[in-house]
Protein backbone atom coordinates (compact mmCIF):
# COMPACT_ATOMS: atom_id res chain seq x y z
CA UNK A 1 -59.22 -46.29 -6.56
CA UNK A 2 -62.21 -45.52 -4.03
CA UNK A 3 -59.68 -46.18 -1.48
CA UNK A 4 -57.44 -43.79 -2.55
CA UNK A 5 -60.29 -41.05 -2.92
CA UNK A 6 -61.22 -41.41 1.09
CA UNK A 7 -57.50 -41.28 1.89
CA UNK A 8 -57.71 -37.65 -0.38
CA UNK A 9 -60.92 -36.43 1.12
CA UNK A 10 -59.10 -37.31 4.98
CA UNK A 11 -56.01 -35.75 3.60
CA UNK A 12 -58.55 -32.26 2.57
CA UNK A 13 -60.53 -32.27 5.65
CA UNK A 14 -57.96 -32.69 7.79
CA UNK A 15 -55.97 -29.95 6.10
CA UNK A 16 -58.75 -27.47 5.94
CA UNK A 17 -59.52 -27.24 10.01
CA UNK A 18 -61.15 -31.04 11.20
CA UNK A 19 -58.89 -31.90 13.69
CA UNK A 20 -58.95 -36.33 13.55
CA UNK A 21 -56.50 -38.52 15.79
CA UNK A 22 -54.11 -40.80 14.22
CA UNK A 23 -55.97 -43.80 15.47
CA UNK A 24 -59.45 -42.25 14.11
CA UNK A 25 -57.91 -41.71 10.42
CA UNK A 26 -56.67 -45.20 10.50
CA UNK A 27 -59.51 -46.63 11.84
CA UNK A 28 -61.70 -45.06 9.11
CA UNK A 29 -58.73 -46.59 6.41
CA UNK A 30 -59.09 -49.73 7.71
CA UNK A 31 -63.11 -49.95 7.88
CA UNK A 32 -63.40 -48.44 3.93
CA UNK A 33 -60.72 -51.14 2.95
CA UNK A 34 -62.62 -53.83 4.38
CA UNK A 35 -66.51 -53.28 3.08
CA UNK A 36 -64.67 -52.21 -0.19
CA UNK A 37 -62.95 -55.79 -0.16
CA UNK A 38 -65.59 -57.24 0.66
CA UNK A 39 -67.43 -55.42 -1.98
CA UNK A 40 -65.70 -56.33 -4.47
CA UNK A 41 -65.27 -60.11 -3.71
CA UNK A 42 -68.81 -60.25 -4.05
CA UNK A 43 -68.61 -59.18 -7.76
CA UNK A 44 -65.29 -61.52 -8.44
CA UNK A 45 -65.98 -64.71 -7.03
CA UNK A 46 -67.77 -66.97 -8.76
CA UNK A 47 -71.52 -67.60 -7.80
């Protein structure tokens, strides 16, 4: 769900005038995917 809310605020900002490469939106997917994975692993696994 968080993931989904960067990939809208890219999708805005991009669309309202920031001009972002390819390779800089994906690289920003790919980094919020990760510490949000890792995020929630921490609150799933078992102690």
């Amino acid at each position: 769900m968080v993931l989904a809310l960067v990939q809208a605020v890219i999708a805005l900002v991009v669309a309202f005038g920031l001009s972002l490469a390819p390779d800089q939106i994906g690289a920003i997917l790919a980094v919020t995917a990760v510490i949000l994975g890792l995020i929630t692993r921490s609150r799933v696994s078992p102690a």
